[in-house]
N, C-alpha and C. Protein backbone atom coordinates (compact mmCIF):
# COMPACT_ATOMS: atom_id res chain seq x y z
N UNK A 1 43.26 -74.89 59.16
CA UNK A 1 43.07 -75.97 60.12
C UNK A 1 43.13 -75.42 61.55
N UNK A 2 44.42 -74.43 61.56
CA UNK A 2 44.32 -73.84 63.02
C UNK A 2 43.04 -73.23 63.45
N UNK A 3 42.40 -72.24 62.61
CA UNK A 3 41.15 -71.48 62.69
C UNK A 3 40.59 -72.43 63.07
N UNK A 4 40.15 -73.59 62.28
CA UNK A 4 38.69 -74.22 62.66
C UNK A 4 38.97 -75.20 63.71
N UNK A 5 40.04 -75.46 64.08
CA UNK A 5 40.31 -76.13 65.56
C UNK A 5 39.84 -75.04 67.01
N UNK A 6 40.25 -73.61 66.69
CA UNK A 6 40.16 -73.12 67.53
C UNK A 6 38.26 -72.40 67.36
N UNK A 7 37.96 -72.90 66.36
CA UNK A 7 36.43 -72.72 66.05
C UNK A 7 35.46 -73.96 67.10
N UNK A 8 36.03 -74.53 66.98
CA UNK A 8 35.67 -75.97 67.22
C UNK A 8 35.82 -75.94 68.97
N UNK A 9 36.70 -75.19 69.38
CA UNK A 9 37.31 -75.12 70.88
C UNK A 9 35.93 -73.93 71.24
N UNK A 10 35.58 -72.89 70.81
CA UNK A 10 34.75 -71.81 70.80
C UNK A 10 35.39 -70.51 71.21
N UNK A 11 36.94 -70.58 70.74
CA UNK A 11 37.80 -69.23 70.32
C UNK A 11 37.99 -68.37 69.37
N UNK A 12 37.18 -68.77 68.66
CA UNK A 12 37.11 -68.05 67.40
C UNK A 12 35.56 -68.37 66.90
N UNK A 13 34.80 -66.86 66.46
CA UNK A 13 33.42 -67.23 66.34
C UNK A 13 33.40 -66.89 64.29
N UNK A 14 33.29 -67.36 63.43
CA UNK A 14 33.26 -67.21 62.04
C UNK A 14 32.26 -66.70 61.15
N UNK A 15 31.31 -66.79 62.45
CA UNK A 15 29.37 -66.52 61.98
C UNK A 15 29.25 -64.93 61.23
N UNK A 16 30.30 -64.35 61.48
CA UNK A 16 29.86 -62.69 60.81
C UNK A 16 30.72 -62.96 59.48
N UNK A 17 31.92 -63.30 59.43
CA UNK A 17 32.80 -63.50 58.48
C UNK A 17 32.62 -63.07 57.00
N UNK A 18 32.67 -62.34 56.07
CA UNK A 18 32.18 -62.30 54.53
C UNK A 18 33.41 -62.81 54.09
N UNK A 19 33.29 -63.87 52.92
CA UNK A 19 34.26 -63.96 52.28
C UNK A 19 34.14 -64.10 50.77
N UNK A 20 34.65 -63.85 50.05
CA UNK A 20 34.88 -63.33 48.83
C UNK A 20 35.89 -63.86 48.14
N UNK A 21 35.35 -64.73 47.20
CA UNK A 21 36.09 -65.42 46.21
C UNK A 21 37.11 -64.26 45.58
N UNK A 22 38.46 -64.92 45.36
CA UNK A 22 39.63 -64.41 44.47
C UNK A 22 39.29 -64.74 43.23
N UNK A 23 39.59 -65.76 42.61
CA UNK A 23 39.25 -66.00 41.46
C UNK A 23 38.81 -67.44 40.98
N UNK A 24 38.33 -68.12 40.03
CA UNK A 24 37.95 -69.28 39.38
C UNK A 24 37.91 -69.31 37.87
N UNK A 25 38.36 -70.79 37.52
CA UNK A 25 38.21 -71.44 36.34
C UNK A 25 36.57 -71.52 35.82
N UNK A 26 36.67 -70.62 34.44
CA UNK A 26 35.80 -71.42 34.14
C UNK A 26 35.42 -72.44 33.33
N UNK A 27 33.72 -73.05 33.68
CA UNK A 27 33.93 -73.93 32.67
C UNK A 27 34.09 -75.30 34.00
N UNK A 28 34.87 -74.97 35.01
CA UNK A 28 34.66 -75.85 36.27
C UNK A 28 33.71 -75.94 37.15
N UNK A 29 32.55 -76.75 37.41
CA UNK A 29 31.56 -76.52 38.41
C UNK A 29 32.35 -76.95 39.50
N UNK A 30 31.73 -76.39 41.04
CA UNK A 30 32.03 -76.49 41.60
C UNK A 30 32.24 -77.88 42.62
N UNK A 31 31.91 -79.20 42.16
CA UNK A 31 32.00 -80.26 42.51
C UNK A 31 33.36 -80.88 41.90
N UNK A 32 33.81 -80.77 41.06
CA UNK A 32 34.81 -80.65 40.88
C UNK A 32 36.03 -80.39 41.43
N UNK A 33 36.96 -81.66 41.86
CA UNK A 33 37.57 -81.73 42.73
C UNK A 33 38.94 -79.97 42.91
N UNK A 34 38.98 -79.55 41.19
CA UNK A 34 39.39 -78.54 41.16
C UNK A 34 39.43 -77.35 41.15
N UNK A 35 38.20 -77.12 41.35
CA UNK A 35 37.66 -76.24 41.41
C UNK A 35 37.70 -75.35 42.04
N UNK A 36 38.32 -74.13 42.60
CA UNK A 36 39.02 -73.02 42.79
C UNK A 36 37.72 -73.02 44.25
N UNK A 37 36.28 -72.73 43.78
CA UNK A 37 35.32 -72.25 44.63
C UNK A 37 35.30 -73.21 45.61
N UNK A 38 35.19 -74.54 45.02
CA UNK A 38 35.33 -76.08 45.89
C UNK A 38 36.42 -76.62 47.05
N UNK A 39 37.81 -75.70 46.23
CA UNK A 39 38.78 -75.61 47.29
C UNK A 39 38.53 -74.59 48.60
N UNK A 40 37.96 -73.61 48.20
CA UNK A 40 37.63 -72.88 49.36
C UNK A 40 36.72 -73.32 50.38
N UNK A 41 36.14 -73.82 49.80
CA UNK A 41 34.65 -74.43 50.58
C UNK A 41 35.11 -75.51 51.29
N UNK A 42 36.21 -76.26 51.20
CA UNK A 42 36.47 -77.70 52.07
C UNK A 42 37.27 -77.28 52.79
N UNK A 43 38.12 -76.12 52.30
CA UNK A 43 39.40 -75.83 53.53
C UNK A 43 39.40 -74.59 54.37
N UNK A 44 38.50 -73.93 54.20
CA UNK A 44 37.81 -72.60 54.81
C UNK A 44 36.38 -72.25 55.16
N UNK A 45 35.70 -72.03 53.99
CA UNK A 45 34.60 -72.39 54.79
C UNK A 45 33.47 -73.29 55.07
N UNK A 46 33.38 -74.40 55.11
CA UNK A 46 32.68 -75.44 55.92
C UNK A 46 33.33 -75.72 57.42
N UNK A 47 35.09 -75.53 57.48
CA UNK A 47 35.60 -75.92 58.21
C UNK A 47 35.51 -74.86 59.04
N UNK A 48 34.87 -73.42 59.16
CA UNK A 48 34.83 -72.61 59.60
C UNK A 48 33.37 -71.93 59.95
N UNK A 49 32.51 -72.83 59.33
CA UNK A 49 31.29 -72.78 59.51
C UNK A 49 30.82 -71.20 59.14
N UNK A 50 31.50 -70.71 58.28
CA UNK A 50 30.77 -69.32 57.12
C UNK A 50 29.68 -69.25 56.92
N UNK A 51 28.68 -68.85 56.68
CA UNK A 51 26.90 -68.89 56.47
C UNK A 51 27.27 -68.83 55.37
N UNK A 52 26.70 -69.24 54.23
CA UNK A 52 26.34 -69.84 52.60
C UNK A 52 26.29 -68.11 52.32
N UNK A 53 25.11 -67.16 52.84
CA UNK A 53 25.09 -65.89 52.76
C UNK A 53 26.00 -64.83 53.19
N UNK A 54 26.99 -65.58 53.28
CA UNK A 54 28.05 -64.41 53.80
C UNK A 54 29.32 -65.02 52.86
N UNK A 55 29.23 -65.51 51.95
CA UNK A 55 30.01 -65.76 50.51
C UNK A 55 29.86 -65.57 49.67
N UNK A 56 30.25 -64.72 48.97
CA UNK A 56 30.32 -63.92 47.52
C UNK A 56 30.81 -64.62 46.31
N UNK A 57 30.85 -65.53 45.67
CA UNK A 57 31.43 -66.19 44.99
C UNK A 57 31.37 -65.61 43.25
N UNK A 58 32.28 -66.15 42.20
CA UNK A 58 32.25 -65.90 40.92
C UNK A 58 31.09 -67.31 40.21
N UNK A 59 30.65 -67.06 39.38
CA UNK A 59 29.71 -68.25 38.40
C UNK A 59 30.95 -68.39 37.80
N UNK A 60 30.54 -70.12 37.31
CA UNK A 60 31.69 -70.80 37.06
C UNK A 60 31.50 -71.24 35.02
N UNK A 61 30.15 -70.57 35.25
CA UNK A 61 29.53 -70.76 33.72
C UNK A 61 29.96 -69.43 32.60
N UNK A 62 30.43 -69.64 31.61
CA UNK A 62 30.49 -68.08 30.83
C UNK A 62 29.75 -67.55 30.68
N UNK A 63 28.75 -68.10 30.32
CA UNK A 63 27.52 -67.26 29.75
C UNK A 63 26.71 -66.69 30.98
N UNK A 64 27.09 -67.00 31.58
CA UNK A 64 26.94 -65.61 33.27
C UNK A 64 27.85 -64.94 33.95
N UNK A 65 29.03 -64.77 32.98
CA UNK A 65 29.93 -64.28 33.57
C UNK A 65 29.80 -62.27 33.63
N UNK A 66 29.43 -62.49 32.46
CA UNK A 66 28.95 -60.44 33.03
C UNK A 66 27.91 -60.21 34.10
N UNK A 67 27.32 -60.87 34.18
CA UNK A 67 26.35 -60.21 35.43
C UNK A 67 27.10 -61.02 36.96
N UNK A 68 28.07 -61.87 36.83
CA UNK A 68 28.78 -62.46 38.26
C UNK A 68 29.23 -61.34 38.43
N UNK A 69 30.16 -60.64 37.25
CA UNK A 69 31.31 -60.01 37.89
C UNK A 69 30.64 -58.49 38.14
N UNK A 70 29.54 -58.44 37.73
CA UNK A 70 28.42 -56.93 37.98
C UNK A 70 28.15 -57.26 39.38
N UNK A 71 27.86 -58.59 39.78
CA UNK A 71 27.10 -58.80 41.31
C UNK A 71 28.87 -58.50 42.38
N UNK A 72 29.56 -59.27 41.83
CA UNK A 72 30.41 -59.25 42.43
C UNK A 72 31.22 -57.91 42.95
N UNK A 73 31.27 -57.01 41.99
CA UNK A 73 31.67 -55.86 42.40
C UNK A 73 31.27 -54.69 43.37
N UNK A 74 29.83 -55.10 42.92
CA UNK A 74 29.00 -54.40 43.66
C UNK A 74 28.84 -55.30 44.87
N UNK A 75 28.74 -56.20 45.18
CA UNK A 75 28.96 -56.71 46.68
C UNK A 75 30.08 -56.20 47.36
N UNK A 76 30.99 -55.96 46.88
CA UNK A 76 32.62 -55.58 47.11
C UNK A 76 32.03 -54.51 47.67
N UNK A 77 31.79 -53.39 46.92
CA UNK A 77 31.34 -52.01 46.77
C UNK A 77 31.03 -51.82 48.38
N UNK A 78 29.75 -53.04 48.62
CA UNK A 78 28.81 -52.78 49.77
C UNK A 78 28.76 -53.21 51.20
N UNK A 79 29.81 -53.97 50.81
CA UNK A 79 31.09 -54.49 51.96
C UNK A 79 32.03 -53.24 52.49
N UNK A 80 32.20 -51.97 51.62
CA UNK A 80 33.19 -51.26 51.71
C UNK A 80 34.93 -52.00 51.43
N UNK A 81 35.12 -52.97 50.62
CA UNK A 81 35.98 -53.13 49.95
C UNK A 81 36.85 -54.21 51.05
N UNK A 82 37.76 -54.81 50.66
CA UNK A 82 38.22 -56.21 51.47
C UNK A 82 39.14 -55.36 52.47
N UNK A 83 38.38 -56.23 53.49
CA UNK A 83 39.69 -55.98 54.67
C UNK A 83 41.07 -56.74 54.82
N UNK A 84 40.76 -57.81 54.23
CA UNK A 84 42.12 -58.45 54.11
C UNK A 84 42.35 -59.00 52.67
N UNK A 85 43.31 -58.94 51.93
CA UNK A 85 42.98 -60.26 50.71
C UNK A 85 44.51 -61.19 51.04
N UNK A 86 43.87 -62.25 50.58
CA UNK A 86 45.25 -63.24 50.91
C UNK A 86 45.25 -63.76 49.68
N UNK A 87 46.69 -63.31 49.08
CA UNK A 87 47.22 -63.36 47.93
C UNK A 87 48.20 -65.09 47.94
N UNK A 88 48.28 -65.57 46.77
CA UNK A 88 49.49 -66.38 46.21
C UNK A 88 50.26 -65.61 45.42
N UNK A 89 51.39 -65.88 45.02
CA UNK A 89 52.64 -65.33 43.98
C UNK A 89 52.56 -65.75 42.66
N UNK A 90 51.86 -65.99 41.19
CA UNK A 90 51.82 -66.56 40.53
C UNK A 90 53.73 -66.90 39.71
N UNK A 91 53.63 -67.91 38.96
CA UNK A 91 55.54 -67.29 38.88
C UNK A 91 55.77 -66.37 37.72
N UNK A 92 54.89 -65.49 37.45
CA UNK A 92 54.83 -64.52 36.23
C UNK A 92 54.62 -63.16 37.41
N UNK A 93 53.94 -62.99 38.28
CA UNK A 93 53.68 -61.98 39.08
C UNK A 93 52.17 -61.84 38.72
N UNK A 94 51.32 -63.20 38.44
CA UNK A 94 50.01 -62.43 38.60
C UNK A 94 49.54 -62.76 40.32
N UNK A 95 48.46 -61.97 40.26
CA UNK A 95 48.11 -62.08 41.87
C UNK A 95 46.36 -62.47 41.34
N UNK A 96 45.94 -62.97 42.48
CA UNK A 96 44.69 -63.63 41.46
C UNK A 96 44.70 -64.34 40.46
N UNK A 97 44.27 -63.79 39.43
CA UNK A 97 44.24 -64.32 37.86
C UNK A 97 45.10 -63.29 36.86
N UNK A 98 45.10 -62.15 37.28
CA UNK A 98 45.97 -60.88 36.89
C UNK A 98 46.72 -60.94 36.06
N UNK A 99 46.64 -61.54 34.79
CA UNK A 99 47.87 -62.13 34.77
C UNK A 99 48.49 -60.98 33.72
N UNK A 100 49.88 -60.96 33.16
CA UNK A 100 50.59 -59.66 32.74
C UNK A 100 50.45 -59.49 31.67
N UNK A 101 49.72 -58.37 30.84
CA UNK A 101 50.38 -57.13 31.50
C UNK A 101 48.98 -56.76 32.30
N UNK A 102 49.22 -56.18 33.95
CA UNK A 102 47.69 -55.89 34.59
C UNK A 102 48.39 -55.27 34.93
N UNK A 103 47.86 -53.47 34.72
CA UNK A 103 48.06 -52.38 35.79
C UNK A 103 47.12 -52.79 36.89
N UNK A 104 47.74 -51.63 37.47
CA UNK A 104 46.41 -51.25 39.22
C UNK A 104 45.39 -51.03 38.87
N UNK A 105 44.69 -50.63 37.77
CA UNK A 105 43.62 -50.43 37.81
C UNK A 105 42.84 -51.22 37.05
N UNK A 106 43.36 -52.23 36.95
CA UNK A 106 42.76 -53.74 35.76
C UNK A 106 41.76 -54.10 36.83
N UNK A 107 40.45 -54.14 36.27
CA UNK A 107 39.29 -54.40 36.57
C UNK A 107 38.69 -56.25 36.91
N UNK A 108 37.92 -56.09 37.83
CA UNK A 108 37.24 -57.86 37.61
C UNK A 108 36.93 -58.11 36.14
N UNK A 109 37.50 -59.28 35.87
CA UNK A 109 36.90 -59.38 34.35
C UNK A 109 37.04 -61.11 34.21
N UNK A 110 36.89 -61.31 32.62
CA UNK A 110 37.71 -62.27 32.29
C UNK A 110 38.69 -62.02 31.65
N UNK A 111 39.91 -62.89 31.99
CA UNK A 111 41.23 -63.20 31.46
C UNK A 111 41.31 -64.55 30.66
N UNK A 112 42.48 -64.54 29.55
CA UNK A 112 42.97 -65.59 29.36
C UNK A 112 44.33 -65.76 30.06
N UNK A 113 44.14 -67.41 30.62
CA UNK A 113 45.70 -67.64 30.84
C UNK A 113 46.85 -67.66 30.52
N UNK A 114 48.16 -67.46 30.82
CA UNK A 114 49.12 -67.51 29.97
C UNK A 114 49.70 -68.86 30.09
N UNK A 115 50.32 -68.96 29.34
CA UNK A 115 50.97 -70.56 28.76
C UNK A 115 51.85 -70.58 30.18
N UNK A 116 52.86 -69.75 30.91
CA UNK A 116 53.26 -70.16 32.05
C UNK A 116 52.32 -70.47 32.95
N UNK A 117 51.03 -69.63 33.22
CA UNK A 117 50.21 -70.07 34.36
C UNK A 117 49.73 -71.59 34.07
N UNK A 118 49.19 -72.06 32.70
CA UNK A 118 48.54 -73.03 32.43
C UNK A 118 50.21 -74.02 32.50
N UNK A 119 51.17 -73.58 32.53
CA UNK A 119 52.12 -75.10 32.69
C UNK A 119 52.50 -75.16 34.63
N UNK A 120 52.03 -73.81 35.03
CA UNK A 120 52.58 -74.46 36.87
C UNK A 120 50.71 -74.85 37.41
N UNK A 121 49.43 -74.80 36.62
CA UNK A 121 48.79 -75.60 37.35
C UNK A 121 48.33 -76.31 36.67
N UNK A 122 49.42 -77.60 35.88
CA UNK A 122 49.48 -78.57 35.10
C UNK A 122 49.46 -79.64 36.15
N UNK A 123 50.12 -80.01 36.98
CA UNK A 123 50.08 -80.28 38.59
C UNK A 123 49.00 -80.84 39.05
N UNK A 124 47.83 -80.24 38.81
CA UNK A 124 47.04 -79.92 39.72
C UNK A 124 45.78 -80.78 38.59
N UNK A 125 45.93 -80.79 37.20
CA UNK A 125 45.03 -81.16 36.48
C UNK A 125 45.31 -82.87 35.54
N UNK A 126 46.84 -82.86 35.71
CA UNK A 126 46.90 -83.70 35.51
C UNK A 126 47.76 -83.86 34.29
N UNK A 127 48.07 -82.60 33.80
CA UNK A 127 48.72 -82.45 32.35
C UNK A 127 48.27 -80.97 32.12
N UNK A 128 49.14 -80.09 30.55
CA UNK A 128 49.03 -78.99 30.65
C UNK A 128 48.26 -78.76 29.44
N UNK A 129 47.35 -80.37 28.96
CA UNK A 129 46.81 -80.31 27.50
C UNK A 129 45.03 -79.73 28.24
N UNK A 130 44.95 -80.18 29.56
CA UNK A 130 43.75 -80.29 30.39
C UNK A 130 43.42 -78.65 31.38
N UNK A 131 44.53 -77.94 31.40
CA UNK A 131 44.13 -76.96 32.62
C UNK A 131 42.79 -76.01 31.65
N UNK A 132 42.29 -75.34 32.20
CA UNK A 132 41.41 -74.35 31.32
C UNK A 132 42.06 -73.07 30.93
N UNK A 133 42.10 -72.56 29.84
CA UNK A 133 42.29 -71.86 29.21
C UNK A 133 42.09 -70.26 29.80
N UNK A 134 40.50 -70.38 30.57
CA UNK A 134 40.00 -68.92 30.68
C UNK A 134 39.47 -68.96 32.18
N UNK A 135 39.56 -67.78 32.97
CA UNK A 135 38.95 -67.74 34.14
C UNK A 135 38.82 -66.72 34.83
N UNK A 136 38.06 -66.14 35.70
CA UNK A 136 37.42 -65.03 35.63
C UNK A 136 38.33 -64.00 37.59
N UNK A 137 38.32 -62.95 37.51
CA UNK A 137 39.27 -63.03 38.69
C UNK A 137 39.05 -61.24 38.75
N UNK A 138 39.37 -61.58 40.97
CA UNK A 138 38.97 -59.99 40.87
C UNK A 138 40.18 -59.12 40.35
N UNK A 139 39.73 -57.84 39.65
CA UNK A 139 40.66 -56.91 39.69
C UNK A 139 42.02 -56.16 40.77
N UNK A 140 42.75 -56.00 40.16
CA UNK A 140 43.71 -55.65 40.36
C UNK A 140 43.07 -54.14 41.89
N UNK A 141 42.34 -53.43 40.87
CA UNK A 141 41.82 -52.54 41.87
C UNK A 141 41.02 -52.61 42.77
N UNK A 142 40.27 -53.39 42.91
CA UNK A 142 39.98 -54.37 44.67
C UNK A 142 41.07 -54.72 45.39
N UNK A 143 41.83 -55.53 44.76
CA UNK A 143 42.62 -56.12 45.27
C UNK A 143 43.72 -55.06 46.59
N UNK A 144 44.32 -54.17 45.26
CA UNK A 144 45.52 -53.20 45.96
C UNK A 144 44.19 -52.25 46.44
N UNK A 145 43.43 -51.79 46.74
CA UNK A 145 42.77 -51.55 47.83
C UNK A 145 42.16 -51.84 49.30
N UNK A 146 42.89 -53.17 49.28
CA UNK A 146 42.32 -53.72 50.88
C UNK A 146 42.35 -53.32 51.97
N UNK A 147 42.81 -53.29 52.80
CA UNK A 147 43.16 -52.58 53.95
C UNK A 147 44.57 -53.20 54.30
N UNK A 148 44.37 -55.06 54.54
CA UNK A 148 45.53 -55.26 54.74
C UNK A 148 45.43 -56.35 53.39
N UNK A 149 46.75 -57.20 53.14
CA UNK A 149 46.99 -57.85 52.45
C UNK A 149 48.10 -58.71 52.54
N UNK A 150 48.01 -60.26 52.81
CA UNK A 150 49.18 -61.18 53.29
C UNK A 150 49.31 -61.88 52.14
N UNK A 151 50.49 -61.63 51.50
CA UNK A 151 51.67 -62.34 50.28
C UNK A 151 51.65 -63.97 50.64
N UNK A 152 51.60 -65.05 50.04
CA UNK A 152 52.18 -66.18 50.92
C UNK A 152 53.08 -66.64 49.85
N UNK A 153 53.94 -67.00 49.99
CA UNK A 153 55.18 -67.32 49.15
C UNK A 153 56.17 -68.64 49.34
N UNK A 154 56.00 -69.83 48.81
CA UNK A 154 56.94 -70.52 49.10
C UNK A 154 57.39 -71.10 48.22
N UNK A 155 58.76 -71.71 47.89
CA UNK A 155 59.67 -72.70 46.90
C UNK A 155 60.30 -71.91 46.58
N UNK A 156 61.67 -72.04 45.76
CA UNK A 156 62.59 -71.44 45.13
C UNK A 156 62.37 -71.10 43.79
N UNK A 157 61.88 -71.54 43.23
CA UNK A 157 61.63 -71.48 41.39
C UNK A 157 60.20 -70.09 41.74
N UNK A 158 59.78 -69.40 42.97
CA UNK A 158 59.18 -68.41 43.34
C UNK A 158 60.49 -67.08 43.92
N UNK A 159 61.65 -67.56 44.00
CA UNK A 159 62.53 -66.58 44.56
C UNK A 159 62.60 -65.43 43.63
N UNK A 160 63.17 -65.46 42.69
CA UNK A 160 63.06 -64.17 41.24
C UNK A 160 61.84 -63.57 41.03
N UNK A 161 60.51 -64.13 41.23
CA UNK A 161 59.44 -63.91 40.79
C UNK A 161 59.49 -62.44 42.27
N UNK A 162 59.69 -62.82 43.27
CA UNK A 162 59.16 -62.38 44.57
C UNK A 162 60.38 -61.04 45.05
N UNK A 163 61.60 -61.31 44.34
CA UNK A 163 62.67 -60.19 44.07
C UNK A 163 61.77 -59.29 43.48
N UNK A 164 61.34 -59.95 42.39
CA UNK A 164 60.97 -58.76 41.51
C UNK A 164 59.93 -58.05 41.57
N UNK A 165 58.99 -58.37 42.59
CA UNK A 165 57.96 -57.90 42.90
C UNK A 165 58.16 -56.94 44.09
N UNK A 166 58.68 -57.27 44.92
CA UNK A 166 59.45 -56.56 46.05
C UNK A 166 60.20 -55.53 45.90
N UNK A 167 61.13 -55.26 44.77
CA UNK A 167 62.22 -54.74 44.43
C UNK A 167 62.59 -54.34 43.48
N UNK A 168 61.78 -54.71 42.52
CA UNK A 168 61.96 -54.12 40.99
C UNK A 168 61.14 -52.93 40.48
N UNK A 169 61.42 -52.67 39.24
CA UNK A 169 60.32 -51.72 38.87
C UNK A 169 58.81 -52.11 39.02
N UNK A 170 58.10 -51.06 39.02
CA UNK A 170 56.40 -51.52 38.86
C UNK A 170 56.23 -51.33 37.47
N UNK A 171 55.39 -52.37 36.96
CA UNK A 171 55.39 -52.49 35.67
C UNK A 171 53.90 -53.49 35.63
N UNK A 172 53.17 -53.37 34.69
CA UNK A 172 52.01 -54.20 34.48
C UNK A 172 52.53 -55.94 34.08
N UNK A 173 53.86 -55.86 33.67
CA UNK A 173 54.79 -56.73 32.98
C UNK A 173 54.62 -57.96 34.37
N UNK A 174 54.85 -56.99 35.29
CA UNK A 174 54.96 -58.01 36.82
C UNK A 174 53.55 -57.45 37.71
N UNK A 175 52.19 -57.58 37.88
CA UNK A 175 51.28 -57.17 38.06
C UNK A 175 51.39 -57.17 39.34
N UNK A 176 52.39 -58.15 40.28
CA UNK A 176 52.79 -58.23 41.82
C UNK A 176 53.17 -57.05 42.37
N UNK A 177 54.25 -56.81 41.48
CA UNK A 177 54.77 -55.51 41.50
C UNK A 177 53.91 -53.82 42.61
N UNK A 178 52.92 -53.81 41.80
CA UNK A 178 52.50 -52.93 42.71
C UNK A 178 51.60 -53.21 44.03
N UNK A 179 51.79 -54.22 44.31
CA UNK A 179 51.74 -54.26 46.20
C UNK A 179 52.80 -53.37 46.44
N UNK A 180 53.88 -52.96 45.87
CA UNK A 180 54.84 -51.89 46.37
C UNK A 180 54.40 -50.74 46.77
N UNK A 181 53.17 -50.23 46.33
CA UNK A 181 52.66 -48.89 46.62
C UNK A 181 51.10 -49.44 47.34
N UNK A 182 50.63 -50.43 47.95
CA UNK A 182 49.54 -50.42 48.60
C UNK A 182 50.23 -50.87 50.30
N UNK A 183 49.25 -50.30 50.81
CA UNK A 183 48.91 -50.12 52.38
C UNK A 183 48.99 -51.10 52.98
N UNK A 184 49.69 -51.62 54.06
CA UNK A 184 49.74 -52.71 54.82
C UNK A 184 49.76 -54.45 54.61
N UNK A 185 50.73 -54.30 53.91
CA UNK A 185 51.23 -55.45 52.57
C UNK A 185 51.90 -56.57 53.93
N UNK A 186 51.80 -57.27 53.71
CA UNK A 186 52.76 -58.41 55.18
C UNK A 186 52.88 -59.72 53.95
N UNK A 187 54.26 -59.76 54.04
CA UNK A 187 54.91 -60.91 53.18
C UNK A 187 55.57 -61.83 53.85
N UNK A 188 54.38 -63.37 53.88
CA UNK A 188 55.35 -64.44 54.53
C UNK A 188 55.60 -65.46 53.57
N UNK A 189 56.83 -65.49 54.05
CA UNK A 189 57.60 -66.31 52.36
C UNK A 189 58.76 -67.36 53.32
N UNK A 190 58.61 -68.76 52.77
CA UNK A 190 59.57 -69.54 53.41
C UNK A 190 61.32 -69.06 52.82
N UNK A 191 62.19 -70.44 53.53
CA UNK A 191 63.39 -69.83 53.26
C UNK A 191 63.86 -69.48 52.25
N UNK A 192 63.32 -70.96 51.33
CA UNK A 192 63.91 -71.36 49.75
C UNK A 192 63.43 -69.95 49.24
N UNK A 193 61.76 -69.34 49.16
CA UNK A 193 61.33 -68.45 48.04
C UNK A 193 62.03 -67.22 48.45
N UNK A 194 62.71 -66.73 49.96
CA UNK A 194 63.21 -65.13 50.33
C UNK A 194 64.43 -65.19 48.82
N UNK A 195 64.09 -63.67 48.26
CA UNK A 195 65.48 -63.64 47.55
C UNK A 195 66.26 -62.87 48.12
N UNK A 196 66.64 -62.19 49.08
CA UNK A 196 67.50 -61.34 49.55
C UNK A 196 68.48 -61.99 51.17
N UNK A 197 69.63 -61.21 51.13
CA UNK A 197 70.19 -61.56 52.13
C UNK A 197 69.29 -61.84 53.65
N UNK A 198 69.69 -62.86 54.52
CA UNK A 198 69.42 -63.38 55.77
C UNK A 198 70.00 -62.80 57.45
């Protein structure tokens, strides 16, 4: 909202911008109020006025899912790889769709969800008989390659998750985990989710 206020003022210009889908459900088109691609599009870029061609997005259909994630990579590729990625905390430690066990070098693919991911975006669907099962998400090795990368972290039932990612072993077990060994990591996390002394 701040961005596109100050878009709107003519302090911020968005017109070069590439942005690059994290991940999506599939099986969800994008009209769909839940829709991972749909959320981006109402709260980033329309509101930021992105060119349609300067968004990289995942197909939301399976049966195009090998050649999305072929286009997709290779767009990555030709971008020279993300300058920023802005991560969530999943409460298992996936980042993206990642979900565990994902080393660093777990590739764009498809995943299945795990029964914890499908019960915290139960929320969001209405029940945990309804979330989708499968969804497609970039790799681990895009990801911990960015240049920079901002954590966002908030609630308490995220505090252990965000210890352990911070502070614990690296393990595919916690796929968060290795932001510990990538480059210019910036973690903003409210009070409730910090687990360490103040």
């Amino acid at each position: 909202e701040e961005l596109a206020a100050r878009q709107a003022r003519g302090q911020v210009d968005a017109s070069r911008v590439r942005a690059f889908q994290l991940d999506e459900y599939l099986g969800v088109p994008p009209d769909d109020r839940r829709s991972l691609f749909g959320w981006m599009e109402r709260s980033f870029i329309r509101p930021l006025g992105i060119p349609e061609a300067n968004v990289v997005r995942f197909p939301w259909q399976e049966e195009r899912a090998a050649e999305g994630i072929a286009d997709y990579v290779r767009a990555v590729e030709e971008a020279g790889g993300f300058d920023l990625a802005i991560l969530g905390l999943g409460p298992n430690g996936h980042i993206g769709f990642n979900e565990p066990p994902s080393g660093p070098d777990s590739p764009t693919r498809l995943v299945d969800l795990t029964q914890e991911s499908i019960e915290s975006n139960a929320e969001y669907w209405g029940g945990p008989d309804v979330v989708p099962r499968r969804a497609i998400t970039a790799g681990m090795d895009l990801i911990l390659a960015a240049r920079r990368i901002l954590l966002v972290v908030s609630g308490e039932h995220k505090q252990d998750i965000l210890r352990r990612t911070l502070d614990g072993p690296m393990t595919p077990d916690v796929p968060s985990s290795y932001l510990q060994q990538a480059e210019g990591v910036t973690v903003l996390a409210d009070r409730a989710a910090w687990p360490f002394e103040r």
